[in-house]
C-alpha atoms as a PDB file:
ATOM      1  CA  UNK A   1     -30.594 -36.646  -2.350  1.00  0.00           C
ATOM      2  CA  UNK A   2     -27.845 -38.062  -0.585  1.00  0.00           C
ATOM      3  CA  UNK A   3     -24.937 -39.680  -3.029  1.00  0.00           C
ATOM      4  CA  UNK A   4     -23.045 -42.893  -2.065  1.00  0.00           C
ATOM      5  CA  UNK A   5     -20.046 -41.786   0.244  1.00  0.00           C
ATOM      6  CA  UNK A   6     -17.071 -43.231  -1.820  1.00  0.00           C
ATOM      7  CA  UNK A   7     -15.064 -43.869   2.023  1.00  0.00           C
ATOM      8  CA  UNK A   8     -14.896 -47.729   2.546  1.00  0.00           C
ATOM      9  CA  UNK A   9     -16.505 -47.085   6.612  1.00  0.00           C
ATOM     10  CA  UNK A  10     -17.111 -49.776   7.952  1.00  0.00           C
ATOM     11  CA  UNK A  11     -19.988 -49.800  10.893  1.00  0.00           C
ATOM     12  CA  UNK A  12     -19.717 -52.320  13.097  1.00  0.00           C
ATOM     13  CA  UNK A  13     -22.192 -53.522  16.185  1.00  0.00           C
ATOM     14  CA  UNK A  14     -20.805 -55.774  18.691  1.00  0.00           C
ATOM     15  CA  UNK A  15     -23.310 -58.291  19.906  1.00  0.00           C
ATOM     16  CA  UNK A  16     -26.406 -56.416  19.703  1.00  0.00           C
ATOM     17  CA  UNK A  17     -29.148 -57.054  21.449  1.00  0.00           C
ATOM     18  CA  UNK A  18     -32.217 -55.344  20.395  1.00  0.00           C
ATOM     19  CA  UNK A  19     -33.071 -56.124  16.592  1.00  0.00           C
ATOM     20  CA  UNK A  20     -34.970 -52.586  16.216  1.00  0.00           C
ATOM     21  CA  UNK A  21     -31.543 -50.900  17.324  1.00  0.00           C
ATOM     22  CA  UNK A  22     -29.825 -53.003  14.117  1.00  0.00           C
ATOM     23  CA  UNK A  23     -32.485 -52.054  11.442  1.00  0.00           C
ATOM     24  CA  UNK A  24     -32.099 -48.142  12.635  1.00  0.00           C
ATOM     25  CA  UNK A  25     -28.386 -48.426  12.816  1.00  0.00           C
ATOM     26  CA  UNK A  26     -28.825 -49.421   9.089  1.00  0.00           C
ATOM     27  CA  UNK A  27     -31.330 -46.548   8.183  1.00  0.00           C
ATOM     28  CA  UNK A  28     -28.812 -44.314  10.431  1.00  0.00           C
ATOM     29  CA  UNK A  29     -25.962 -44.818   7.641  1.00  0.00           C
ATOM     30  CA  UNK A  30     -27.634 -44.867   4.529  1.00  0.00           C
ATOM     31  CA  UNK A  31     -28.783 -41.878   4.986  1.00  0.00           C
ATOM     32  CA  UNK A  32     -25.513 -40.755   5.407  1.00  0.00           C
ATOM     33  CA  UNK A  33     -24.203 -42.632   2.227  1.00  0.00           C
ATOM     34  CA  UNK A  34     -22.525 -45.481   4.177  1.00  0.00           C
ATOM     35  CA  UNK A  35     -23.926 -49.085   2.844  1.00  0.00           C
ATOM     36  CA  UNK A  36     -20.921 -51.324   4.932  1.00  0.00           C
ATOM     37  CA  UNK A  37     -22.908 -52.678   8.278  1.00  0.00           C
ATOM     38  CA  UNK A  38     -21.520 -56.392  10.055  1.00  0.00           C
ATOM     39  CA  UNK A  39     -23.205 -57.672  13.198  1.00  0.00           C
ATOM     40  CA  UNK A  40     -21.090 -59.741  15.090  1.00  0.00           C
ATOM     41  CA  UNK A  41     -22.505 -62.464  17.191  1.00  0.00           C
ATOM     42  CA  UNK A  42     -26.391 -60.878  17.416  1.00  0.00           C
ATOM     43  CA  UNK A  43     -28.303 -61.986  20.172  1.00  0.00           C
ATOM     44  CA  UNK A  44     -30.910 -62.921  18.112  1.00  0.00           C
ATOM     45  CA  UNK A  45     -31.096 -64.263  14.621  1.00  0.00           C
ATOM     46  CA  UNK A  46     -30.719 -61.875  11.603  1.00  0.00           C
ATOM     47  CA  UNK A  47     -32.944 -60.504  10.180  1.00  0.00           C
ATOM     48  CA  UNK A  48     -36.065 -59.970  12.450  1.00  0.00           C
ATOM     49  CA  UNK A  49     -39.684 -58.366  11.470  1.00  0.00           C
ATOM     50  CA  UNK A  50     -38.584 -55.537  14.186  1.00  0.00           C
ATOM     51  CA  UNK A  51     -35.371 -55.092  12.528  1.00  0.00           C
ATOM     52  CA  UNK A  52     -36.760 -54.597   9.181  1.00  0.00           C
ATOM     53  CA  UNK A  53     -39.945 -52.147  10.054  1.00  0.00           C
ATOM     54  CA  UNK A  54     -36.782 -49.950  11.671  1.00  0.00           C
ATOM     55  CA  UNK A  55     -34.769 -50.056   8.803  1.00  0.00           C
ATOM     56  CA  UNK A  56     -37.313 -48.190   6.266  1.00  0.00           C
ATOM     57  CA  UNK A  57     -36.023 -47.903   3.229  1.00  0.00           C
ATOM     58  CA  UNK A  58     -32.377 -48.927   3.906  1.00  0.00           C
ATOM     59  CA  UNK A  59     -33.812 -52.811   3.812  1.00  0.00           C
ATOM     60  CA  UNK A  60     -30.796 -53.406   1.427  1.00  0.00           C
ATOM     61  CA  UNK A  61     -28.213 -52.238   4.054  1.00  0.00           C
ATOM     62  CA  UNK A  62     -30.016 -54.684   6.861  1.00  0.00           C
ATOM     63  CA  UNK A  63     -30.109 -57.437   4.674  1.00  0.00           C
ATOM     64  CA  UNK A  64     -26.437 -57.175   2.959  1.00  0.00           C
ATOM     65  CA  UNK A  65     -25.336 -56.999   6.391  1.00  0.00           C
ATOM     66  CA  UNK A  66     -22.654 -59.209   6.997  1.00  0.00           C
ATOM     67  CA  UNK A  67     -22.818 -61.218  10.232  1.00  0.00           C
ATOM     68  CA  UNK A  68     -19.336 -62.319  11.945  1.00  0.00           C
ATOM     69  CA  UNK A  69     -18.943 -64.643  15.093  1.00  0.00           C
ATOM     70  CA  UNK A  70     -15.975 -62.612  16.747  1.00  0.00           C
ATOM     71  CA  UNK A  71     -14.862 -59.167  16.547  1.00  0.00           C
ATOM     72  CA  UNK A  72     -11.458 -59.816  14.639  1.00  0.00           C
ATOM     73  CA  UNK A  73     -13.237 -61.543  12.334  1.00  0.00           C
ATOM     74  CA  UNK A  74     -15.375 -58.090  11.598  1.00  0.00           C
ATOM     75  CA  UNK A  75     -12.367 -56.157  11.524  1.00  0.00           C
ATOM     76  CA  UNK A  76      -9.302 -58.275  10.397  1.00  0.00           C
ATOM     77  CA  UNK A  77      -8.940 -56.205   7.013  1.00  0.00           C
ATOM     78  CA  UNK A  78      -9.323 -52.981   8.490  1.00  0.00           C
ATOM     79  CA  UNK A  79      -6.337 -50.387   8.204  1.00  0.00           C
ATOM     80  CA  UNK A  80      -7.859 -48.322  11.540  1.00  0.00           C
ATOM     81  CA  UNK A  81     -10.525 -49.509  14.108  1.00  0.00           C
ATOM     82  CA  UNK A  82     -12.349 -47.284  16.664  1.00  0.00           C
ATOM     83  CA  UNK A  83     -14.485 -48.408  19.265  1.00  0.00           C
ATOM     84  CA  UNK A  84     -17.084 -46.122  20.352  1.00  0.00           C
ATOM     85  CA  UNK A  85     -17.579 -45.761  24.198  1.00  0.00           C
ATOM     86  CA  UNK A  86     -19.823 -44.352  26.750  1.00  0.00           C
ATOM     87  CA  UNK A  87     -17.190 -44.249  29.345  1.00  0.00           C
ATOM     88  CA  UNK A  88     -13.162 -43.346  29.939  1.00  0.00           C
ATOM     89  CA  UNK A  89     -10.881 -46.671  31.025  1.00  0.00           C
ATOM     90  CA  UNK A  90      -8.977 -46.396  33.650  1.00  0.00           C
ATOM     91  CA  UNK A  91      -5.448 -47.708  31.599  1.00  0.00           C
ATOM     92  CA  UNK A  92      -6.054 -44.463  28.736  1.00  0.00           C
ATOM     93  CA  UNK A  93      -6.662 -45.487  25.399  1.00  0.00           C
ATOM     94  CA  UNK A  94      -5.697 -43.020  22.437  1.00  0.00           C
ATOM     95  CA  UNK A  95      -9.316 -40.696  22.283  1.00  0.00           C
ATOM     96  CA  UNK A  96     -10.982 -39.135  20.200  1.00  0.00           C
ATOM     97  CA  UNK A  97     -14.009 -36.753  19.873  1.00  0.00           C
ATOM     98  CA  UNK A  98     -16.501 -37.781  17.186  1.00  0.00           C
ATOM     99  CA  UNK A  99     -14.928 -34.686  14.702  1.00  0.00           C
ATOM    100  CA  UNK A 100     -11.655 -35.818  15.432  1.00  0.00           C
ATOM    101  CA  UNK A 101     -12.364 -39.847  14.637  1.00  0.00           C
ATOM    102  CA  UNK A 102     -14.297 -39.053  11.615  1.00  0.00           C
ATOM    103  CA  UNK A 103     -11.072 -36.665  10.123  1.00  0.00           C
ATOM    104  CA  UNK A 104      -8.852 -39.861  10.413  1.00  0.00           C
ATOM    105  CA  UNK A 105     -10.988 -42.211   9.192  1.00  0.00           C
ATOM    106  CA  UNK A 106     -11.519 -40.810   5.898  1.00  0.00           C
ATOM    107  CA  UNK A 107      -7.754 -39.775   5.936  1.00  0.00           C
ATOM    108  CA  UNK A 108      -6.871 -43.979   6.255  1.00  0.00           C
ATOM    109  CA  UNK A 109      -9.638 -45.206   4.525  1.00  0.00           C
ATOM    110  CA  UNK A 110      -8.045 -43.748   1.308  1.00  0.00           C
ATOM    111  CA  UNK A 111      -6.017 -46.967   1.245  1.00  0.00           C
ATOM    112  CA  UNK A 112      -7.687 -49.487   3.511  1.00  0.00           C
ATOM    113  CA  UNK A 113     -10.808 -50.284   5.043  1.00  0.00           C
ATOM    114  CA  UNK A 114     -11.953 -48.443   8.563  1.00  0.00           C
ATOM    115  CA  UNK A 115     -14.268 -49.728  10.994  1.00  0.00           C
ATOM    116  CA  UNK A 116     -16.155 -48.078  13.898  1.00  0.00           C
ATOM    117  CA  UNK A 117     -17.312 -50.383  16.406  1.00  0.00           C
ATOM    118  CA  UNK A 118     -20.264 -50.066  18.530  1.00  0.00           C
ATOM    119  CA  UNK A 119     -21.036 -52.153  21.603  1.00  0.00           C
ATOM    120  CA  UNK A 120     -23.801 -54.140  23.316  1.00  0.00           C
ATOM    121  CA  UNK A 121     -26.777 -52.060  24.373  1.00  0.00           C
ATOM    122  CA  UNK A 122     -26.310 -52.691  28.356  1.00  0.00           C
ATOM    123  CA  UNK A 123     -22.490 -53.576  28.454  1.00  0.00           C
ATOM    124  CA  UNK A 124     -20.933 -51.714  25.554  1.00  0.00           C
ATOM    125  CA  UNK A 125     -16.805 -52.465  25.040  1.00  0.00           C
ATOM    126  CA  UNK A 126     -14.846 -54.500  27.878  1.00  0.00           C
ATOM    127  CA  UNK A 127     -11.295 -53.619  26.894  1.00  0.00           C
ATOM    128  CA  UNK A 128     -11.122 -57.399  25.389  1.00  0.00           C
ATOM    129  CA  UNK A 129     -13.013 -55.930  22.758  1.00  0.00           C
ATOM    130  CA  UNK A 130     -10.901 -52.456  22.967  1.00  0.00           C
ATOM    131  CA  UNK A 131      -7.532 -54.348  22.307  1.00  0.00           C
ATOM    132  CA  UNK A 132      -8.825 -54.751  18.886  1.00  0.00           C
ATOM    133  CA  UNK A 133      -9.213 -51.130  18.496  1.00  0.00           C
ATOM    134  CA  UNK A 134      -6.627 -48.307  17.854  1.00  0.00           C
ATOM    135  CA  UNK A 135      -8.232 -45.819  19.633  1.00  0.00           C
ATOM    136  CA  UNK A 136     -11.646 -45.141  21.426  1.00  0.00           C
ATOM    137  CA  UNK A 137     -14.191 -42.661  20.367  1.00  0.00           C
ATOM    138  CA  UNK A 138     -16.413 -40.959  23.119  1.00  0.00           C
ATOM    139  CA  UNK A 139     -19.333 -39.108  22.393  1.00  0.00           C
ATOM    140  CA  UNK A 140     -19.638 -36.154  24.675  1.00  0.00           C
ATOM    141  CA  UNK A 141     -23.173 -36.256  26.647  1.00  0.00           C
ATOM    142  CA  UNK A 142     -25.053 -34.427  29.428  1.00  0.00           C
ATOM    143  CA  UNK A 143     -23.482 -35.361  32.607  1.00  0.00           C
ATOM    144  CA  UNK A 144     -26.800 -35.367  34.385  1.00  0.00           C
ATOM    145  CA  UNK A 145     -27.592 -38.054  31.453  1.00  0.00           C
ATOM    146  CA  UNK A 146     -25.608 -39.637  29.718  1.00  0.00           C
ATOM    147  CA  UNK A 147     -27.614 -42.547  27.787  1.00  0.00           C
ATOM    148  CA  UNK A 148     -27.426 -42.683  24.123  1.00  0.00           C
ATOM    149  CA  UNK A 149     -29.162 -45.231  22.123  1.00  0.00           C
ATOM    150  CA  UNK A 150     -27.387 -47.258  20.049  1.00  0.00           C
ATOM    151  CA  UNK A 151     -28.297 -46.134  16.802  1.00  0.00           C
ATOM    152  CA  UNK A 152     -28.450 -42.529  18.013  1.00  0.00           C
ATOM    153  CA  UNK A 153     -24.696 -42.857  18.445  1.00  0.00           C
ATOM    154  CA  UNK A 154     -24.667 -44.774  14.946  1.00  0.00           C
ATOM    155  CA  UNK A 155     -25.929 -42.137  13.239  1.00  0.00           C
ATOM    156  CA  UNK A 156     -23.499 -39.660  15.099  1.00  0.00           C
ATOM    157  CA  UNK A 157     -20.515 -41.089  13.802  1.00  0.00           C
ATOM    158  CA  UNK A 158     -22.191 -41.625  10.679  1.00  0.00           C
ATOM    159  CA  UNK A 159     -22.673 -37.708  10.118  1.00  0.00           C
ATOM    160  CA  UNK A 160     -19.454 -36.491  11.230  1.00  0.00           C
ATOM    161  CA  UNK A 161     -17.874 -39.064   8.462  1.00  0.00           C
ATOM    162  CA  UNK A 162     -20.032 -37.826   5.746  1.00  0.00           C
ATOM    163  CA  UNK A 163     -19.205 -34.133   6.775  1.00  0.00           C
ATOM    164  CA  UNK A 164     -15.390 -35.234   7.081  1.00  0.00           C
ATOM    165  CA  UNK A 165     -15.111 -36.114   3.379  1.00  0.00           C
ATOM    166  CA  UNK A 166     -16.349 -32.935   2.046  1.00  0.00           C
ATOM    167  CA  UNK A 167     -13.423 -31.279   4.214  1.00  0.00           C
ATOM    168  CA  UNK A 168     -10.192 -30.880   1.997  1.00  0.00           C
ATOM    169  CA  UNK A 169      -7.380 -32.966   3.820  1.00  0.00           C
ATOM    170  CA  UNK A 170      -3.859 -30.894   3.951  1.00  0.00           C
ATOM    171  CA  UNK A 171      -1.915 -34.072   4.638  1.00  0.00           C
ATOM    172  CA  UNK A 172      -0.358 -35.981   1.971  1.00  0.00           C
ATOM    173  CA  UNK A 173      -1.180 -39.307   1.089  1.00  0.00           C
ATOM    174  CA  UNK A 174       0.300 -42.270   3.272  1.00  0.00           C
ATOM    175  CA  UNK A 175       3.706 -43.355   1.518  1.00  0.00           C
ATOM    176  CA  UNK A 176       2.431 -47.030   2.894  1.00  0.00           C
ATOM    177  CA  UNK A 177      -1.210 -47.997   3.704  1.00  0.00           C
ATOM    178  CA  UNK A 178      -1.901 -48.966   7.232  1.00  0.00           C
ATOM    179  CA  UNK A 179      -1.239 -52.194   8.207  1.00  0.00           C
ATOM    180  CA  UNK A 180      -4.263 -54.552   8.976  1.00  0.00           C
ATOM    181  CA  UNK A 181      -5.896 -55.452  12.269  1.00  0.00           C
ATOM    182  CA  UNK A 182      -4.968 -58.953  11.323  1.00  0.00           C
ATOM    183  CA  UNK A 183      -1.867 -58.487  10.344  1.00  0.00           C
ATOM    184  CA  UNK A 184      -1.127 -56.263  13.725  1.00  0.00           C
ATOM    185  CA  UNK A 185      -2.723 -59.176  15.765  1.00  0.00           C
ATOM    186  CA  UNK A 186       0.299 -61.789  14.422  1.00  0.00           C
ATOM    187  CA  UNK A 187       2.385 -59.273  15.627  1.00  0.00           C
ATOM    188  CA  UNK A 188       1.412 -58.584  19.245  1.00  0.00           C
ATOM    189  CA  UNK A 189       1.424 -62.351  19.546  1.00  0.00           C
ATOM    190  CA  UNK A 190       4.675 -62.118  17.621  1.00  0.00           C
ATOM    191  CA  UNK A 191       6.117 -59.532  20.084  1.00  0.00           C
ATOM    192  CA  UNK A 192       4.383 -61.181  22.855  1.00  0.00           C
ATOM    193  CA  UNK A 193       6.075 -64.367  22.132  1.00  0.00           C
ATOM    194  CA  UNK A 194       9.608 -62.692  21.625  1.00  0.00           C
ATOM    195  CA  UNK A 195       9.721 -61.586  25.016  1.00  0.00           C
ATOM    196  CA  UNK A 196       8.082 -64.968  26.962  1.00  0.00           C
ATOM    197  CA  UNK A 197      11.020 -66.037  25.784  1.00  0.00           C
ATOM    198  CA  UNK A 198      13.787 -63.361  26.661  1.00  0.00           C
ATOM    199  CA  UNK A 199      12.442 -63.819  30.063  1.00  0.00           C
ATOM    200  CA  UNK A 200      11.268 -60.811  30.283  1.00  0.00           C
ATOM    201  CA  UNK A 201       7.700 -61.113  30.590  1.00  0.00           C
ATOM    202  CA  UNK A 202       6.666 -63.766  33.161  1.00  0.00           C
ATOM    203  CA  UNK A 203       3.113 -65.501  31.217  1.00  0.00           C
ATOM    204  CA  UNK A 204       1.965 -66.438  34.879  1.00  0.00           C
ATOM    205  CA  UNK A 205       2.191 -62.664  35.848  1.00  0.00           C
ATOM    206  CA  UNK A 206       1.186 -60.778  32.845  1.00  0.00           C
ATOM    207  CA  UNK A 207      -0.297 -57.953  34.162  1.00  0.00           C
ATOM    208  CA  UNK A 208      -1.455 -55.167  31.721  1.00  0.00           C
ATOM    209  CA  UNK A 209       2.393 -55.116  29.890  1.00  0.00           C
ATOM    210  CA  UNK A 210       0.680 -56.290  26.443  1.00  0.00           C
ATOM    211  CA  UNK A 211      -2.107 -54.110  26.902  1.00  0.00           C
ATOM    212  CA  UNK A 212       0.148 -51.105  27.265  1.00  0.00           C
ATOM    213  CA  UNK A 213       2.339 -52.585  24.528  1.00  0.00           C
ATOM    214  CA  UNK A 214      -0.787 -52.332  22.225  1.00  0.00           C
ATOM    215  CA  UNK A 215      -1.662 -48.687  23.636  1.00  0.00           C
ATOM    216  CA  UNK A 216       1.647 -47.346  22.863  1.00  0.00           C
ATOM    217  CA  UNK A 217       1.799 -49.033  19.124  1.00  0.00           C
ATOM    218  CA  UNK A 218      -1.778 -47.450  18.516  1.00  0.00           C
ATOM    219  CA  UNK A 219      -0.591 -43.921  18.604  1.00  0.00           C
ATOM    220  CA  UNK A 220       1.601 -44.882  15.906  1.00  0.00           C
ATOM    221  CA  UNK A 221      -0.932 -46.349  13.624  1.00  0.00           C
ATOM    222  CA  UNK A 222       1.844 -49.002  11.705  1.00  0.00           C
ATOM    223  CA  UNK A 223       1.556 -48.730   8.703  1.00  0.00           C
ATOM    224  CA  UNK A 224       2.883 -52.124   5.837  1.00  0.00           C
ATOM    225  CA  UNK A 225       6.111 -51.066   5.770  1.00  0.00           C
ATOM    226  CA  UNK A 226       6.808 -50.310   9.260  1.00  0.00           C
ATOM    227  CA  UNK A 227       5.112 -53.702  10.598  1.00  0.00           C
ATOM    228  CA  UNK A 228       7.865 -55.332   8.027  1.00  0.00           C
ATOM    229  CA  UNK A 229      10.510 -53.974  10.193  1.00  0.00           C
ATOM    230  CA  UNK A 230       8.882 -54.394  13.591  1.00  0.00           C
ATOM    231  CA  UNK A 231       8.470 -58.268  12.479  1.00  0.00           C
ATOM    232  CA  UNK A 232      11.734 -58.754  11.136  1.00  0.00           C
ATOM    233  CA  UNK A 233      13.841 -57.456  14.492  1.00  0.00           C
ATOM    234  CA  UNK A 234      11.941 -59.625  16.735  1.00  0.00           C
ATOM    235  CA  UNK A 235      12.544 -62.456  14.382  1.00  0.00           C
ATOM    236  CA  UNK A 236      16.442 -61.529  14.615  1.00  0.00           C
ATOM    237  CA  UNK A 237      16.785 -61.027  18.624  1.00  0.00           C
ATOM    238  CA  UNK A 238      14.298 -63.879  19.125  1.00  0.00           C
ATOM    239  CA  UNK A 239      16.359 -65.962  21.593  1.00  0.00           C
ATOM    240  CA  UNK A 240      14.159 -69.309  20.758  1.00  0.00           C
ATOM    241  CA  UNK A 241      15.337 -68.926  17.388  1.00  0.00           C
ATOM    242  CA  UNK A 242      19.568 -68.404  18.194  1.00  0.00           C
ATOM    243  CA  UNK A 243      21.889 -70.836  17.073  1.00  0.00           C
ATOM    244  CA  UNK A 244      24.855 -71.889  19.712  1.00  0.00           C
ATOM    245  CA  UNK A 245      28.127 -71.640  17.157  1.00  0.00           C
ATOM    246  CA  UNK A 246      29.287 -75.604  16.509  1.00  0.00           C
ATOM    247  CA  UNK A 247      32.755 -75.999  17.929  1.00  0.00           C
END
């Protein structure tokens, strides 16, 4: 009999679109020990009949799910976020296999909250969606065939997690806990902000600069303490905020 996983995972389906997908996806990580499951902006109201005849006897996870109307919202307590994806970006995001994403989500969620997100059936992830996420997670597939349904790849992730915190961890608790995805969201726009003003970024002509911004920062994984810093020297070169010397 499986025993509650004692990992704060957080499971997370982007706009789903098939209500049978949501009640396996729930079924998918109870079995695995996992009870956390938010739906943000369903296609169709939740619960459904369909969703509830998938579920079986995870019922309770389907119906404590929590339902969110944008992705931030989902994850804006979250110390890591992963987005799972069938497909490689061309600007690289920091990726990992399913082993290697399960290893550092139990290692972070020892002090904070960690979400997996999962993304509509037929579009998946744009990289909107991605710029919430510190890295991406791809699930290696047939080349010849590559489809994996939705709470197939739940149920992946799901696994490897549960395996993950039965594997001893040599690395030593965090001397800080990651900061939050909200948190790091005032601070892009923080940093963003900082150099609109120093001229330095044109806001007519952004190009990808933030997005690389955010892919470099992810690698680092802030943690409280760090952010602190970050926050504090852009507040001190911020040229908006200078004060001209009175005569």
């Amino acid at each position: 009999m499986t025993q509650p996983s004692a990992a704060p995972i957080r499971f997370v389906l982007f706009q789903p679109s098939h209500p049978g997908n949501i009640g396996a996806a729930a079924r998918a990580i109870k079995v695995m020990g996992y009870h956390e499951l938010v739906l943000v902006k369903p296609e169709q109201q939740h619960p459904q009949a369909e969703s509830r005849a998938r579920s079986s006897n995870a019922r309770d996870v389907l119906l404590n799910a929590r339902v969110t109307e944008t992705l931030a919202e989902a994850v804006a307590d979250c110390g890591l976020v992963f987005g799972a994806s069938a497909r490689r970006r061309r600007l690289n995001w920091p990726e990992y296999n399913p082993r290697q994403c399960a290893a550092e989500a139990i290692h972070a969620a020892a002090t904070k909250p960690v979400a997996i997100v999962f993304g509509n059936e037929q579009a998946g992830l744009t990289n909107d969606e991605l710029n919430l996420c510190n890295g991406l997670v791809y699930i290696p597939t047939d080349a010849e065939y590559s489809s994996l349904n939705l709470a197939s790849a739940v149920q992946v992730l799901a696994y490897e997690c549960r395996v993950a915190e039965d594997i001893p961890d040599p690395r030593p608790e965090p001397e800080s806990p990651n900061a939050s995805s909200e948190d790091i969201e005032l601070f892009y726009s923080h940093f963003e902000q900082v150099i609109v003003n120093s001229g330095f970024l044109n806001p007519d002509n952004p190009r990808n600069l933030m997005r690389r911004v955010r892919r470099l920062f992810n690698r680092v994984h802030l943690d409280e303490n760090e952010l602190n810093i970050m926050r504090g020297i852009l507040s001190s070169v911020d040229p908006a905020k200078r004060v001209e010397p009175r005569d």
